[in-house]
N, C-alpha and C. Protein backbone atom coordinates (compact mmCIF):
# COMPACT_ATOMS: atom_id res chain seq x y z
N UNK A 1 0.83 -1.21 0.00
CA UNK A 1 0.00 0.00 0.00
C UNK A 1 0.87 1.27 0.00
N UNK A 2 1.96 1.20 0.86
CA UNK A 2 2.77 2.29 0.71
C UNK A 2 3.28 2.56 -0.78
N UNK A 3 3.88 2.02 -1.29
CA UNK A 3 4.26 1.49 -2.45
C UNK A 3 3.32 2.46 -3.65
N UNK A 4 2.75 2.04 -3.53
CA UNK A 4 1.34 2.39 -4.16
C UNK A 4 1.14 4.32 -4.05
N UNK A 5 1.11 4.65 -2.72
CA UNK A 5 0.53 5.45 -2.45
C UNK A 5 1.90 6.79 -3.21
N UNK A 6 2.84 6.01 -2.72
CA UNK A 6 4.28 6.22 -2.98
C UNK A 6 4.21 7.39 -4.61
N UNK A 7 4.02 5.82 -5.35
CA UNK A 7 3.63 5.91 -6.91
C UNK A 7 2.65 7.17 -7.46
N UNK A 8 1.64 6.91 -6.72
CA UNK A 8 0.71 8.03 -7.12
C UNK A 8 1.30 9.81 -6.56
N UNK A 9 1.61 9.55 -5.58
CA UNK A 9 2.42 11.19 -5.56
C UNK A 9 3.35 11.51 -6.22
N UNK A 10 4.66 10.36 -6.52
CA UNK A 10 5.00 10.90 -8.03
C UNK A 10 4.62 11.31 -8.89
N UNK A 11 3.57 10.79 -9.25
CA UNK A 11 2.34 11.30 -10.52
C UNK A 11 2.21 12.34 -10.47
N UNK A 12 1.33 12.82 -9.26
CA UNK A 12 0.94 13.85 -8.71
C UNK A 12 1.84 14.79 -8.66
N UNK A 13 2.91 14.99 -8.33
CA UNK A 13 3.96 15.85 -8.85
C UNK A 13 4.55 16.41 -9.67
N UNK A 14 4.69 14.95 -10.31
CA UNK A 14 5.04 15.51 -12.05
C UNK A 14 3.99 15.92 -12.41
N UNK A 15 3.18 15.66 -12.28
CA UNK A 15 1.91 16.48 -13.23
C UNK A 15 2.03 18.00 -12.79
N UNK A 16 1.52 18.47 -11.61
CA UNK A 16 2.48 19.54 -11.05
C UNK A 16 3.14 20.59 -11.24
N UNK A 17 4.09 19.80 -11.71
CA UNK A 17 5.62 20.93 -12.11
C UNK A 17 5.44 20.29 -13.35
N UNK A 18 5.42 19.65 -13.93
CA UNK A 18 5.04 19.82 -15.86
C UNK A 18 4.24 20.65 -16.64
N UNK A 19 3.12 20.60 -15.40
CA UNK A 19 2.13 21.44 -16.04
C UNK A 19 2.06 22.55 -17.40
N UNK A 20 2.73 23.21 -16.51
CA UNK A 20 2.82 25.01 -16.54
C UNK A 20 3.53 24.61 -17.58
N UNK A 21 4.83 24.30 -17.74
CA UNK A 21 6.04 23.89 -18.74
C UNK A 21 5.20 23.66 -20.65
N UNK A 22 4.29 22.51 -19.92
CA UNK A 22 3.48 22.15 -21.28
C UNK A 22 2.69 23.12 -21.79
N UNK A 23 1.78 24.15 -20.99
CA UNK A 23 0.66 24.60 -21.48
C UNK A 23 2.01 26.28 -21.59
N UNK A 24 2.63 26.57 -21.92
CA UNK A 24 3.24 27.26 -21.97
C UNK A 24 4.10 27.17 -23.26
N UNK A 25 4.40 25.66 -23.71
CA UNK A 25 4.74 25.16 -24.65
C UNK A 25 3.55 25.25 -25.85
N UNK A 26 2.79 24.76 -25.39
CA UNK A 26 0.92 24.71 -26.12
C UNK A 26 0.87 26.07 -26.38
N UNK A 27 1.27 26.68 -25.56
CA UNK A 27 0.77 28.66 -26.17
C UNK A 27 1.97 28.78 -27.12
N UNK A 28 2.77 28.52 -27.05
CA UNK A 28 4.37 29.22 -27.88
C UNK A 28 3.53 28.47 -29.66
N UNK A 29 3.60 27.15 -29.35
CA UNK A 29 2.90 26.51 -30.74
C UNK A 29 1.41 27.27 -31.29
N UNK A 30 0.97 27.91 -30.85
CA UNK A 30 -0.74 27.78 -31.08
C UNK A 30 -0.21 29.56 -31.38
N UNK A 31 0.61 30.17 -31.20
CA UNK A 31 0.81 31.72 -30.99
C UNK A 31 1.87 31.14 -32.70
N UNK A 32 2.22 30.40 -32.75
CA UNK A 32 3.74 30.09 -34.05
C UNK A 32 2.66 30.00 -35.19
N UNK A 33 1.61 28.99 -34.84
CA UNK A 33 0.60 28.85 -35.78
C UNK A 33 -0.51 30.04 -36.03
N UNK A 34 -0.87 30.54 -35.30
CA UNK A 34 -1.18 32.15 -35.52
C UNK A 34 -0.83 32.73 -36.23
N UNK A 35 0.72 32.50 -36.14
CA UNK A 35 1.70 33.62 -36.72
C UNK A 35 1.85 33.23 -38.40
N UNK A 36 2.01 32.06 -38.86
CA UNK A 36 1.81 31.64 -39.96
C UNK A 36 0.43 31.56 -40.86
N UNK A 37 -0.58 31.58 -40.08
CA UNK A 37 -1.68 31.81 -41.21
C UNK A 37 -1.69 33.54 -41.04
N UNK A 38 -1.53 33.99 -40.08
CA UNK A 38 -1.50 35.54 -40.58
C UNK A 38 -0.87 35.57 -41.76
N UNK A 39 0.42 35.09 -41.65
CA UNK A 39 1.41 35.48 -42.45
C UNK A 39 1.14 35.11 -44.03
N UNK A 40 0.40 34.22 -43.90
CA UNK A 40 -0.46 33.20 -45.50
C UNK A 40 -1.51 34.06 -45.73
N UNK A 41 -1.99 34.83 -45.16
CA UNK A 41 -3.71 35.11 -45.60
C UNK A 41 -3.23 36.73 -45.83
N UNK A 42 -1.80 37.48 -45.14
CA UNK A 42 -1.49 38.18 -45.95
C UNK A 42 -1.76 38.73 -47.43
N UNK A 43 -0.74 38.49 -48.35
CA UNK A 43 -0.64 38.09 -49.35
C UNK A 43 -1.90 38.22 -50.21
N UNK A 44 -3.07 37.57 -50.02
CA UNK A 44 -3.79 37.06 -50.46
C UNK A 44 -4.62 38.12 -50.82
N UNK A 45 -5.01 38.95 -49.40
CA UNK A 45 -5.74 39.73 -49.16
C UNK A 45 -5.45 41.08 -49.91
């Protein structure tokens, strides 16, 4: 049971302190892709 319980607060941690890291990562991509259809529909317009 310890073992166990052990396991799951690792989880719980890393999830945690990854978090922020990822959804920070998720904005940099989603702001890059922004930046490229602006940059396509430019042109066009």
């Amino acid at each position: 049971m310890k073992t166990i319980s052990i396991f799951i607060l690792l989880i719980y941690w890393s999830i945690m302190i990854f978090a922020p890291v990822i959804s920070k990562d998720v904005k940099m991509s989603r702001a890059k892709i922004n930046n490229t259809k602006i940059v396509e529909l430019k042109p066009r317009s």
